[in-house]
PDB file of N, CA and C in Angstrom:
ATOM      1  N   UNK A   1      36.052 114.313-132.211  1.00  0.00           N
ATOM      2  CA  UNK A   1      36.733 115.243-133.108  1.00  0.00           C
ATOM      3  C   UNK A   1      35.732 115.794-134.106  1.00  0.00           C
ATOM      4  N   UNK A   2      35.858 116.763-134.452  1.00  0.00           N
ATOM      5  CA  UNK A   2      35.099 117.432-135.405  1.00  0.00           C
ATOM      6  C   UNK A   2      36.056 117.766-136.617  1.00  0.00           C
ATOM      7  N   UNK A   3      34.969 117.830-137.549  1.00  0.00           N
ATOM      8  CA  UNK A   3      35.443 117.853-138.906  1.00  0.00           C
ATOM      9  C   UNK A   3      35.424 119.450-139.126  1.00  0.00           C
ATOM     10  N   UNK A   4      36.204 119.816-140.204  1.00  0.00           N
ATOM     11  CA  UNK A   4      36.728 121.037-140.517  1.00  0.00           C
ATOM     12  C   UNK A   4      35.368 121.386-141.479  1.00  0.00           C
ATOM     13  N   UNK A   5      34.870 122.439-141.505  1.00  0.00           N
ATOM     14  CA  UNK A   5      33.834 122.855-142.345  1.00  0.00           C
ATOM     15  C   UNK A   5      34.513 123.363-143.539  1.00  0.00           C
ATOM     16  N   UNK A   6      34.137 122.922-145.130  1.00  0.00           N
ATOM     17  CA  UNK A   6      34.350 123.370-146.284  1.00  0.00           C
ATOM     18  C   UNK A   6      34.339 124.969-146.149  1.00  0.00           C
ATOM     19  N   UNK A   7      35.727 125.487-146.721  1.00  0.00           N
ATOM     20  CA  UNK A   7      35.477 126.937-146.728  1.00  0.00           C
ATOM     21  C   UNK A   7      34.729 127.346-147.731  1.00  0.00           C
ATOM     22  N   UNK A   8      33.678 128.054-147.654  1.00  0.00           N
ATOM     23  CA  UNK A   8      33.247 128.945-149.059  1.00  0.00           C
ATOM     24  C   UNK A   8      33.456 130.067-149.793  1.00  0.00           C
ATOM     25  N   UNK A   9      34.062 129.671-151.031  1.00  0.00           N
ATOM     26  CA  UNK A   9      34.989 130.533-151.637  1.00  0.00           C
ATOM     27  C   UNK A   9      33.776 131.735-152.187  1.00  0.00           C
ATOM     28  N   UNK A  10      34.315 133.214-152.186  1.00  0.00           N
ATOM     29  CA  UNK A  10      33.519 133.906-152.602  1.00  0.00           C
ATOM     30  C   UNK A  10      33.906 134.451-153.962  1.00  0.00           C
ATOM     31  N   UNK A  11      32.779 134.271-155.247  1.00  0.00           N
ATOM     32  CA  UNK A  11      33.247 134.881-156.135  1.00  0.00           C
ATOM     33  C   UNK A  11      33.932 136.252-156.726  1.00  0.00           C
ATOM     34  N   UNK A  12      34.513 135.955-157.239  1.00  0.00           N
ATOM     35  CA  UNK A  12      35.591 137.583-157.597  1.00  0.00           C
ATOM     36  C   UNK A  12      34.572 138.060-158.436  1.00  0.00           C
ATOM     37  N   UNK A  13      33.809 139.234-158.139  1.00  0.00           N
ATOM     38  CA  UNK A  13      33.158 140.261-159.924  1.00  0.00           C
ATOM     39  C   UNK A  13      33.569 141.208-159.630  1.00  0.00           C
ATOM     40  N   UNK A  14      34.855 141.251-160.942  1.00  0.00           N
ATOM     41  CA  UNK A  14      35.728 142.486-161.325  1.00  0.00           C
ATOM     42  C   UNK A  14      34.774 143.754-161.449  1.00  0.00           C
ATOM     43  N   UNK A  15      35.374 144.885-160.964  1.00  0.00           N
ATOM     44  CA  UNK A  15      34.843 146.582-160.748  1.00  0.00           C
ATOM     45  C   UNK A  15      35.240 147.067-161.751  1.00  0.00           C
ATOM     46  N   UNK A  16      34.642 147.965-162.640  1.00  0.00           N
ATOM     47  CA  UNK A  16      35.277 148.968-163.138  1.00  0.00           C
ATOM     48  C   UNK A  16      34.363 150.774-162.651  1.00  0.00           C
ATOM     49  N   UNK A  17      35.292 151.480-162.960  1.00  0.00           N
ATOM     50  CA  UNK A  17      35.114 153.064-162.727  1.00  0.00           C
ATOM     51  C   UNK A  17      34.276 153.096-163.755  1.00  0.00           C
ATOM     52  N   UNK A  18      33.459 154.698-163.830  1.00  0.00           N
ATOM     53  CA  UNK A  18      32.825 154.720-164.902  1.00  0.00           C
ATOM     54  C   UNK A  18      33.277 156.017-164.913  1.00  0.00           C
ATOM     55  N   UNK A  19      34.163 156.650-166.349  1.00  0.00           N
ATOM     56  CA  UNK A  19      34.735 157.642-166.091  1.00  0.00           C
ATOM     57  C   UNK A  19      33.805 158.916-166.529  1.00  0.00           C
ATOM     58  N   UNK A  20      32.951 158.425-166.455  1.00  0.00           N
ATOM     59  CA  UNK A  20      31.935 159.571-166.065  1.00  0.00           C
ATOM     60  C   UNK A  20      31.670 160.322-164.933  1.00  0.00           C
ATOM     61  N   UNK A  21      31.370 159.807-163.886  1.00  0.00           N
ATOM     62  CA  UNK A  21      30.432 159.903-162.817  1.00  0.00           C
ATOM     63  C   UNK A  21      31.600 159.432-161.834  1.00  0.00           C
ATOM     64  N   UNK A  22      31.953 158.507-162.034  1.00  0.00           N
ATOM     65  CA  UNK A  22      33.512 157.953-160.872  1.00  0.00           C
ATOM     66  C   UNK A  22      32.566 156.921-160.435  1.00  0.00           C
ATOM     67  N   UNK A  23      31.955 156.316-160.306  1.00  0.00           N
ATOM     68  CA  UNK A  23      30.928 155.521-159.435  1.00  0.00           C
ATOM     69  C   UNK A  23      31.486 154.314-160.127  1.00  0.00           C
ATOM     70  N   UNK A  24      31.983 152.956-158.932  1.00  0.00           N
ATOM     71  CA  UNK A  24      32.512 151.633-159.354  1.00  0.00           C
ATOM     72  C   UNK A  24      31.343 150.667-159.102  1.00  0.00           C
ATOM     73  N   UNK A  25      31.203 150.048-160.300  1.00  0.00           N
ATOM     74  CA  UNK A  25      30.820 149.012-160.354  1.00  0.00           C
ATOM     75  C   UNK A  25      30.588 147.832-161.129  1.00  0.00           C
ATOM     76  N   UNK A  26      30.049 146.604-161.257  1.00  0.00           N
ATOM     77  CA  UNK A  26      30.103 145.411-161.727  1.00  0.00           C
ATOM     78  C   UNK A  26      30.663 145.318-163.423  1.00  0.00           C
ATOM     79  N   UNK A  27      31.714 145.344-163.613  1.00  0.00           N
ATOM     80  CA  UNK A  27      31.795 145.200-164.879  1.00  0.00           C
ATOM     81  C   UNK A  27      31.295 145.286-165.618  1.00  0.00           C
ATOM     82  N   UNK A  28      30.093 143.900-165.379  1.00  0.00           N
ATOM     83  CA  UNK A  28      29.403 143.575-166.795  1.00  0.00           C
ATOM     84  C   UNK A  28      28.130 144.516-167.061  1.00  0.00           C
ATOM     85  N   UNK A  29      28.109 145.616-165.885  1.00  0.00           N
ATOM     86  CA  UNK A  29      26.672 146.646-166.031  1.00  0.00           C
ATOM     87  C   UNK A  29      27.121 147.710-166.614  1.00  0.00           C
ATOM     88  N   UNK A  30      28.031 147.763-167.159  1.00  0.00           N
ATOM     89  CA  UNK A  30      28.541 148.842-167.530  1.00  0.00           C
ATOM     90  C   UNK A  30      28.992 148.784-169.254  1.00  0.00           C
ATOM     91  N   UNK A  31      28.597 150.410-169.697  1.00  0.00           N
ATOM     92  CA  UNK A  31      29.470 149.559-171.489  1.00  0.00           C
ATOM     93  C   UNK A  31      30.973 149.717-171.412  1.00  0.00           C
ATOM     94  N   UNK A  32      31.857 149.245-172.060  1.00  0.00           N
ATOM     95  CA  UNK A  32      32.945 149.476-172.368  1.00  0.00           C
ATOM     96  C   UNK A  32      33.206 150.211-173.881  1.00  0.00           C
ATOM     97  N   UNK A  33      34.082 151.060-173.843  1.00  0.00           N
ATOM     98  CA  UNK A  33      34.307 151.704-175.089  1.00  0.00           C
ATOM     99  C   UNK A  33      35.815 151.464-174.958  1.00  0.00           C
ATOM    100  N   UNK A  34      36.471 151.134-176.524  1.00  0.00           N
ATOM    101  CA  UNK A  34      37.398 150.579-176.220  1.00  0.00           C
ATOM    102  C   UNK A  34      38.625 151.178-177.501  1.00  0.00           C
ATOM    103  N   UNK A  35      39.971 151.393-177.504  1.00  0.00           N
ATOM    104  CA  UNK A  35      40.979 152.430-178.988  1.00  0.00           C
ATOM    105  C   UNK A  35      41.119 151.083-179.087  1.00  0.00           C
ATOM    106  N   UNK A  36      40.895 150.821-180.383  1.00  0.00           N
ATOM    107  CA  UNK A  36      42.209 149.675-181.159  1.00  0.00           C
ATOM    108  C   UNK A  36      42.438 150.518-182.180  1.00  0.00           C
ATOM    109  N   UNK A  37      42.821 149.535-182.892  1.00  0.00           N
ATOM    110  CA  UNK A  37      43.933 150.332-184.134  1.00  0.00           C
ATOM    111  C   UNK A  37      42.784 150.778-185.201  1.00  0.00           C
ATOM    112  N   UNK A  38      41.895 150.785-185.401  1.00  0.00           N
ATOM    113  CA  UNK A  38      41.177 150.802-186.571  1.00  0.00           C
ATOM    114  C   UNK A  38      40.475 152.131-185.224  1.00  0.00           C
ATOM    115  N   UNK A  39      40.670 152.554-184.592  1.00  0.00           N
ATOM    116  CA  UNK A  39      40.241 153.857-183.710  1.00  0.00           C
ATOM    117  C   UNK A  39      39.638 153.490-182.600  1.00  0.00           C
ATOM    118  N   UNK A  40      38.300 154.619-181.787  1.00  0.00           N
ATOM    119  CA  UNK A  40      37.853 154.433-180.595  1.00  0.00           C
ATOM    120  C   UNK A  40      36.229 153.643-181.011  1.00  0.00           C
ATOM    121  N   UNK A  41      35.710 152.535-180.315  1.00  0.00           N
ATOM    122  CA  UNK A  41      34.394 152.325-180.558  1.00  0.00           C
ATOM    123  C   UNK A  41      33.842 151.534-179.634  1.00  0.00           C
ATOM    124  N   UNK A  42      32.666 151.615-179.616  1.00  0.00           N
ATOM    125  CA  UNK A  42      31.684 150.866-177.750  1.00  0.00           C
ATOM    126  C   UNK A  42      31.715 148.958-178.418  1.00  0.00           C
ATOM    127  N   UNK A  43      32.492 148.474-177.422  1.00  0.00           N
ATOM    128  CA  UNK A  43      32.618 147.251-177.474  1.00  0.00           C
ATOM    129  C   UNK A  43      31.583 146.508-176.853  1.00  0.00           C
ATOM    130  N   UNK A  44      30.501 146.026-177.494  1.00  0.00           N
ATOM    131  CA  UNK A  44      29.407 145.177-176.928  1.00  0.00           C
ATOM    132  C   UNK A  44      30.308 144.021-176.271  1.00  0.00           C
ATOM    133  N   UNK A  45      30.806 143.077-176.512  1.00  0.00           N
ATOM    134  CA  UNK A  45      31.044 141.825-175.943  1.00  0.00           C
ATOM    135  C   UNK A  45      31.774 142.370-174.649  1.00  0.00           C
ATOM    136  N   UNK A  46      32.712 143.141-175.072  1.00  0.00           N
ATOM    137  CA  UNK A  46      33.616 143.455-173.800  1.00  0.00           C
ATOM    138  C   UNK A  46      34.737 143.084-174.152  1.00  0.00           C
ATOM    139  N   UNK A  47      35.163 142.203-175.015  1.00  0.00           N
ATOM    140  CA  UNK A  47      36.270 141.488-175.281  1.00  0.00           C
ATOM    141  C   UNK A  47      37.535 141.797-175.731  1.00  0.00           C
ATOM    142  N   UNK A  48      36.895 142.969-176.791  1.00  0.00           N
ATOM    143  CA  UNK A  48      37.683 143.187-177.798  1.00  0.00           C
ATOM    144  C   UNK A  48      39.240 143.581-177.043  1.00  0.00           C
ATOM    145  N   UNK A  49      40.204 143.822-178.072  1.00  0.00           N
ATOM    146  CA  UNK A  49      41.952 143.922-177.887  1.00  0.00           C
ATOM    147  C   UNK A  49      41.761 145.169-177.861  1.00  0.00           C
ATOM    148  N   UNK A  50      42.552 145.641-176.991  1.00  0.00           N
ATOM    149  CA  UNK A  50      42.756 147.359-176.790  1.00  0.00           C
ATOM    150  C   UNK A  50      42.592 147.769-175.281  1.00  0.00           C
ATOM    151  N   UNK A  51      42.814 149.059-175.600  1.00  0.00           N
ATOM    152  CA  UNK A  51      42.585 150.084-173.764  1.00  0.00           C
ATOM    153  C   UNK A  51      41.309 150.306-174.146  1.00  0.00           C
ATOM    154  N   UNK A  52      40.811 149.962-172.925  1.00  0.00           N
ATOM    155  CA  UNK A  52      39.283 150.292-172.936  1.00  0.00           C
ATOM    156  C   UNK A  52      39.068 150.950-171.692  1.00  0.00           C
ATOM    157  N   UNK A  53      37.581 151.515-171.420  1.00  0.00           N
ATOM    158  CA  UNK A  53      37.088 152.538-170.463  1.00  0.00           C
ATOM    159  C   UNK A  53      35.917 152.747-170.321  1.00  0.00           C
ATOM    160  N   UNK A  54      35.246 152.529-169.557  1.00  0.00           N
ATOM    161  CA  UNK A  54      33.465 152.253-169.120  1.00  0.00           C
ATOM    162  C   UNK A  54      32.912 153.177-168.818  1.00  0.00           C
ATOM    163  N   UNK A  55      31.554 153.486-169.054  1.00  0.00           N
ATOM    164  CA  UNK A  55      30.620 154.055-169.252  1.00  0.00           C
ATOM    165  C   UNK A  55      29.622 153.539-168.388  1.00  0.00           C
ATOM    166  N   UNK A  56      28.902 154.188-167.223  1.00  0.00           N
ATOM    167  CA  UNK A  56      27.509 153.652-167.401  1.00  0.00           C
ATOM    168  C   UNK A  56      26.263 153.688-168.021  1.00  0.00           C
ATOM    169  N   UNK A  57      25.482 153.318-168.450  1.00  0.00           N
ATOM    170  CA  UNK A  57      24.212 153.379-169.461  1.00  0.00           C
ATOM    171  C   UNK A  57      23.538 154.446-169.337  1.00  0.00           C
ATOM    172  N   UNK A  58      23.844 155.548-168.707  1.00  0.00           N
ATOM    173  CA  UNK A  58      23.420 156.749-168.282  1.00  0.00           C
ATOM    174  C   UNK A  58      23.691 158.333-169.655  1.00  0.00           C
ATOM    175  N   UNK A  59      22.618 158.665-169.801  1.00  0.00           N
ATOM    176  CA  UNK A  59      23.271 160.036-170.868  1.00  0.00           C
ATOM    177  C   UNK A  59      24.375 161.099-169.813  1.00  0.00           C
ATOM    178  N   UNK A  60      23.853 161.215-168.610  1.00  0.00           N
ATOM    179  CA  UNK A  60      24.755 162.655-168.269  1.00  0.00           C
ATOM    180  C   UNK A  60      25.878 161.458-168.017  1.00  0.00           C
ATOM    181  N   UNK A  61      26.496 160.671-167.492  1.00  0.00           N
ATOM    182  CA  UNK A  61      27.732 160.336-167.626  1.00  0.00           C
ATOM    183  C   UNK A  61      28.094 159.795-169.045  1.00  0.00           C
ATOM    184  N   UNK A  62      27.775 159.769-170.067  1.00  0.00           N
ATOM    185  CA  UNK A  62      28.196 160.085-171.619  1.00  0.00           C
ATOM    186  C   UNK A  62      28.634 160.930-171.884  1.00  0.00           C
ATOM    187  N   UNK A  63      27.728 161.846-171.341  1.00  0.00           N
ATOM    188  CA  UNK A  63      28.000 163.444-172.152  1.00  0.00           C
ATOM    189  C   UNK A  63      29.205 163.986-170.923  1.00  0.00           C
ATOM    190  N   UNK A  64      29.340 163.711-169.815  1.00  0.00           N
ATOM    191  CA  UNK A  64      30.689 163.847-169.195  1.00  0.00           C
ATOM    192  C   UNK A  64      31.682 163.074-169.804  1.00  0.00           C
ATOM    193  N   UNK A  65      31.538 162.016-170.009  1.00  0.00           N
ATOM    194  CA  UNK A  65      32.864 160.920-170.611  1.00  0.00           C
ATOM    195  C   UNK A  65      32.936 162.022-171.992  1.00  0.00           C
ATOM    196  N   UNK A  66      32.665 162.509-172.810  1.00  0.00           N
ATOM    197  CA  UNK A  66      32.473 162.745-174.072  1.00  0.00           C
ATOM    198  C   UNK A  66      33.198 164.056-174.056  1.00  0.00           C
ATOM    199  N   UNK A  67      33.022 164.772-172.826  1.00  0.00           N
ATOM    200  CA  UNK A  67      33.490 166.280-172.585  1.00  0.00           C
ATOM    201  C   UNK A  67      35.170 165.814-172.429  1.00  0.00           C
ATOM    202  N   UNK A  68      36.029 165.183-172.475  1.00  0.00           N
ATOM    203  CA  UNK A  68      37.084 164.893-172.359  1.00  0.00           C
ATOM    204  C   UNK A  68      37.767 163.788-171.178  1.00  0.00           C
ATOM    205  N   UNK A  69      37.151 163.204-170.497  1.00  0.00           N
ATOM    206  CA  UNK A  69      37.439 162.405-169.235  1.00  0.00           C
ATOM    207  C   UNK A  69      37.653 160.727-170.454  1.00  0.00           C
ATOM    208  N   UNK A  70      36.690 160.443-171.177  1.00  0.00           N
ATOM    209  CA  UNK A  70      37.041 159.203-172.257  1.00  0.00           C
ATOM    210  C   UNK A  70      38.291 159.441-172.521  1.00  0.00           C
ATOM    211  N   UNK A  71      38.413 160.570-173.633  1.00  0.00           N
ATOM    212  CA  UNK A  71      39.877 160.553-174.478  1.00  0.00           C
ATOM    213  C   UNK A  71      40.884 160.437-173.470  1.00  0.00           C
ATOM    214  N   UNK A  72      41.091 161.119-172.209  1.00  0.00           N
ATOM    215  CA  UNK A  72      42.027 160.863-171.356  1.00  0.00           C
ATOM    216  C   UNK A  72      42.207 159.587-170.852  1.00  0.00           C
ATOM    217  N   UNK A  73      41.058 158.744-170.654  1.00  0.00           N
ATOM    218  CA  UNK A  73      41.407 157.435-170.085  1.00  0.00           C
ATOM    219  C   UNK A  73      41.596 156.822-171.140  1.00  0.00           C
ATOM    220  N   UNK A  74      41.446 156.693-172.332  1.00  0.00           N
ATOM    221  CA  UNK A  74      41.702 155.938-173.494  1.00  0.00           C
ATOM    222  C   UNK A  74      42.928 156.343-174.127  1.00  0.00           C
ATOM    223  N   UNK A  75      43.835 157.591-173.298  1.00  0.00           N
ATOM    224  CA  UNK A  75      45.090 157.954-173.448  1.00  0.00           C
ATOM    225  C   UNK A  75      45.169 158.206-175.337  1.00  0.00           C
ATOM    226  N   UNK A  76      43.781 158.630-175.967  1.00  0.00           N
ATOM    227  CA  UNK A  76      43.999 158.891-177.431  1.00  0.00           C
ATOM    228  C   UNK A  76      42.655 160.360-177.560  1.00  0.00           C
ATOM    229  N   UNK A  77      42.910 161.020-178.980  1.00  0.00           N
ATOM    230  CA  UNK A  77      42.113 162.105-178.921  1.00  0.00           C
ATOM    231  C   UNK A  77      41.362 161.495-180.025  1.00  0.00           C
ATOM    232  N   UNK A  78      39.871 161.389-179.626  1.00  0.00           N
ATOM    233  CA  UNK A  78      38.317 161.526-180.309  1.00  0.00           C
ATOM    234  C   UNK A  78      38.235 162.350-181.246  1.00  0.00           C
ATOM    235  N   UNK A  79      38.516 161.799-182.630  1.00  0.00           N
ATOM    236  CA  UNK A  79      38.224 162.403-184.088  1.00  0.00           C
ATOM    237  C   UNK A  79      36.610 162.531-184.077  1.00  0.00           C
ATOM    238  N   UNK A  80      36.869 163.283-185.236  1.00  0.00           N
ATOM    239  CA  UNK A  80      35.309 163.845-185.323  1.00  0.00           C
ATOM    240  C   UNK A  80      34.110 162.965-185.368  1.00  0.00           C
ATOM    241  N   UNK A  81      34.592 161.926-186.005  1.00  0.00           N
ATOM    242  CA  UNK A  81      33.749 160.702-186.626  1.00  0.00           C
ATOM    243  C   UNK A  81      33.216 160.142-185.748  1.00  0.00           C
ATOM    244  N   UNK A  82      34.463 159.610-184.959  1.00  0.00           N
ATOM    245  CA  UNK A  82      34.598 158.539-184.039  1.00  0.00           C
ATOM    246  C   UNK A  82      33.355 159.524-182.814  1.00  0.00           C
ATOM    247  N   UNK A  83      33.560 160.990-182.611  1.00  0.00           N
ATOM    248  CA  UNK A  83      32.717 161.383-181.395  1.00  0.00           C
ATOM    249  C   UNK A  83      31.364 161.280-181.814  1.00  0.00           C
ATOM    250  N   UNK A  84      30.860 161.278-182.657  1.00  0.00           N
ATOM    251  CA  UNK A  84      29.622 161.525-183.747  1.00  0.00           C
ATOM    252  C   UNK A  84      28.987 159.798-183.596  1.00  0.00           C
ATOM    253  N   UNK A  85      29.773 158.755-183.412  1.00  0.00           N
ATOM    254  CA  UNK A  85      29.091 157.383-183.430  1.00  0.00           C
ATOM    255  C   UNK A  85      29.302 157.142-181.900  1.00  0.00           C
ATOM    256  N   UNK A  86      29.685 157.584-181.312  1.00  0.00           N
ATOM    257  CA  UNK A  86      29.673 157.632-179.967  1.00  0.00           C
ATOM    258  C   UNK A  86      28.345 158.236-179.547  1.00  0.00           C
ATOM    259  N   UNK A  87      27.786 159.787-180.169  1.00  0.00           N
ATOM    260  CA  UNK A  87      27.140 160.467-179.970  1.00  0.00           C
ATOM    261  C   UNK A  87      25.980 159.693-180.427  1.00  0.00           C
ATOM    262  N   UNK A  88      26.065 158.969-181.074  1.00  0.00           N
ATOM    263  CA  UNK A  88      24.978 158.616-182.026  1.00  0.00           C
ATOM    264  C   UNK A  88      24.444 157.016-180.997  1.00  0.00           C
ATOM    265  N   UNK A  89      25.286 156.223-180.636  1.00  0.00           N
ATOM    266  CA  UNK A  89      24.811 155.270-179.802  1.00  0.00           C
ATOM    267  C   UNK A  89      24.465 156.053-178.264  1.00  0.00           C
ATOM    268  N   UNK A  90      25.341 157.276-177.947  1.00  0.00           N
ATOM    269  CA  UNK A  90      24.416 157.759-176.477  1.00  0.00           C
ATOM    270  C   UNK A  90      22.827 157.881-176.505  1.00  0.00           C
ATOM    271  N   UNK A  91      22.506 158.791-178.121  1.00  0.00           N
ATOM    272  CA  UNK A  91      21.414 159.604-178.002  1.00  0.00           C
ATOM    273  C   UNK A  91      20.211 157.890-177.856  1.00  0.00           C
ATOM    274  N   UNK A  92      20.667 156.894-178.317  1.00  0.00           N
ATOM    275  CA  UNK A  92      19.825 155.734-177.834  1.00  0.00           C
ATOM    276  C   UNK A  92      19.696 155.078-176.644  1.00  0.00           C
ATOM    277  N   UNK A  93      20.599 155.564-175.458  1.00  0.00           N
ATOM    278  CA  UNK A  93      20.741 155.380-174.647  1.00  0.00           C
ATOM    279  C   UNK A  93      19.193 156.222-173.488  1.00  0.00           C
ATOM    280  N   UNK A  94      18.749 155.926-172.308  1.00  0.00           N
ATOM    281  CA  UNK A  94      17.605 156.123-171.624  1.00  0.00           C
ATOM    282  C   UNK A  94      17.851 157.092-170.854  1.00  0.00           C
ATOM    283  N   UNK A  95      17.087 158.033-170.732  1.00  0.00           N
ATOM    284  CA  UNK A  95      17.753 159.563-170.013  1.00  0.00           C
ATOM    285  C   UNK A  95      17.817 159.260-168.706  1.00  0.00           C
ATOM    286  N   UNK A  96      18.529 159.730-167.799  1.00  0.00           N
ATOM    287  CA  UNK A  96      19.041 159.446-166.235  1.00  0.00           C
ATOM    288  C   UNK A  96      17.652 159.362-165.686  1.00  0.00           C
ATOM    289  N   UNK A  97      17.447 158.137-164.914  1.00  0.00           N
ATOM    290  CA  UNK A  97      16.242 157.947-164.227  1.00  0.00           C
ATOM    291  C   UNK A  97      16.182 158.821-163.219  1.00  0.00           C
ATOM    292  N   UNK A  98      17.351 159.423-162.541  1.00  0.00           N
ATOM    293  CA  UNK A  98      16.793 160.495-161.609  1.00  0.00           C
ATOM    294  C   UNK A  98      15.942 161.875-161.784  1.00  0.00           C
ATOM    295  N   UNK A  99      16.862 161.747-162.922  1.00  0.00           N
ATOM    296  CA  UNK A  99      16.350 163.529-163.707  1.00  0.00           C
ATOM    297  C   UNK A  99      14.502 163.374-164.385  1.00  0.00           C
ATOM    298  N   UNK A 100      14.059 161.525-164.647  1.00  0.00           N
ATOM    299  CA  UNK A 100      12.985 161.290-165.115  1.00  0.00           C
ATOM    300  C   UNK A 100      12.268 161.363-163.584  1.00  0.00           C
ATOM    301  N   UNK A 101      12.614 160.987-162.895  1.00  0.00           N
ATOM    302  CA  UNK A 101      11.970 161.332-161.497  1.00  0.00           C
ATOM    303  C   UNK A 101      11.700 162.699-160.819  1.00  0.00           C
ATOM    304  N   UNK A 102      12.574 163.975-161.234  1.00  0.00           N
ATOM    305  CA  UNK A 102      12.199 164.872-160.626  1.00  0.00           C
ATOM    306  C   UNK A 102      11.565 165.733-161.802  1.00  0.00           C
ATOM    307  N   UNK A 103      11.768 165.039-163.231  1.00  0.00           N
ATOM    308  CA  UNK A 103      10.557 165.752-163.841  1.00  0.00           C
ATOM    309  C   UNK A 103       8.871 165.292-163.795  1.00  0.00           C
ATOM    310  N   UNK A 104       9.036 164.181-162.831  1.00  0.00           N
ATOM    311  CA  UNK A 104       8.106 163.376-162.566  1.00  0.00           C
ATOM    312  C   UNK A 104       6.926 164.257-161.577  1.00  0.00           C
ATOM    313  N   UNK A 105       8.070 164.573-160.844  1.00  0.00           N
ATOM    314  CA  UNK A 105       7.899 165.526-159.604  1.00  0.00           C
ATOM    315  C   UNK A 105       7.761 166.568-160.008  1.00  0.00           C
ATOM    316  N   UNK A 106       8.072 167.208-160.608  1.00  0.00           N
ATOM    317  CA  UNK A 106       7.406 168.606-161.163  1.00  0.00           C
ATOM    318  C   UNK A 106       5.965 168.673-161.606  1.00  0.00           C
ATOM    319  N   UNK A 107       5.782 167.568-162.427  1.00  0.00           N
ATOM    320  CA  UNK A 107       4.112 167.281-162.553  1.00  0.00           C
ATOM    321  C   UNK A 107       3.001 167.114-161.747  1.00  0.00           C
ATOM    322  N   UNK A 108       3.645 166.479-160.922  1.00  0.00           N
ATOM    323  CA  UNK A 108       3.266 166.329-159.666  1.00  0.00           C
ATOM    324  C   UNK A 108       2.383 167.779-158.888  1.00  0.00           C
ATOM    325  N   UNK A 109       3.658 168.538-158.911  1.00  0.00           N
ATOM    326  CA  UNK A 109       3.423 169.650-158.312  1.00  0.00           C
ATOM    327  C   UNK A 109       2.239 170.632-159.244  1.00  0.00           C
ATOM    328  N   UNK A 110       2.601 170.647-160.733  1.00  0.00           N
ATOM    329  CA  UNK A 110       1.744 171.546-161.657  1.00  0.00           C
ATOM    330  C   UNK A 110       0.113 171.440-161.516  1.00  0.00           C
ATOM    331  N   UNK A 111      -0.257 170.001-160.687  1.00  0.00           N
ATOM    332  CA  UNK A 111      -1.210 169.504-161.097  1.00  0.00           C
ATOM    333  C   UNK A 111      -2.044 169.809-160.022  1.00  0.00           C
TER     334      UNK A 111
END
């Protein structure tokens, strides 16, 4: 008789959208920006209480989330303030590595 082999369970890592770009993936690679009551703001831990809605670390899917696709998934409208500290943690954010690649490639070519 043979023995039954231990099944191996595969871990669950929750997806989220990035309502930027639409592109799903790993939760934790992604920021979350999140409405509570005190308004809309980018939740480092992830934790915080509220509707929240992800971002990837990317400027052009910021500046898409920012064009109105955020406020809709966060089902609230982006006061002035609130878009301005949003704006203000994107502009620290690393410009799309693709777009650094084909200006890469342009040099390339000049040279």
């Amino acid at each position: 008789m043979s023995k039954k082999k231990p099944v191996q369970r595969i871990k669950h890592i929750p997806q989220r959208t990035c309502v930027g770009c639409r592109e799903t993936l790993p939760k934790r690679t992604m920021i979350r920006i999140v409405r509570t009551a005190d308004g809309v703001r980018v939740d480092p831990t992830g934790k915080l209480a509220g509707r929240g809605a992800y971002l990837h670390d990317r400027r052009i899917c910021w500046e898409q989330g920012l064009k109105g696709a955020l406020a809709h998934a966060l089902k609230a409208t982006i006061t002035l303030e609130e878009r301005e500290k949003l704006e203000e943690f994107m502009s620290a954010l690393p410009q799309d590595a693709d777009a650094e690649l084909q200006s890469s490639g342009d040099r390339r070519v000049d040279m």
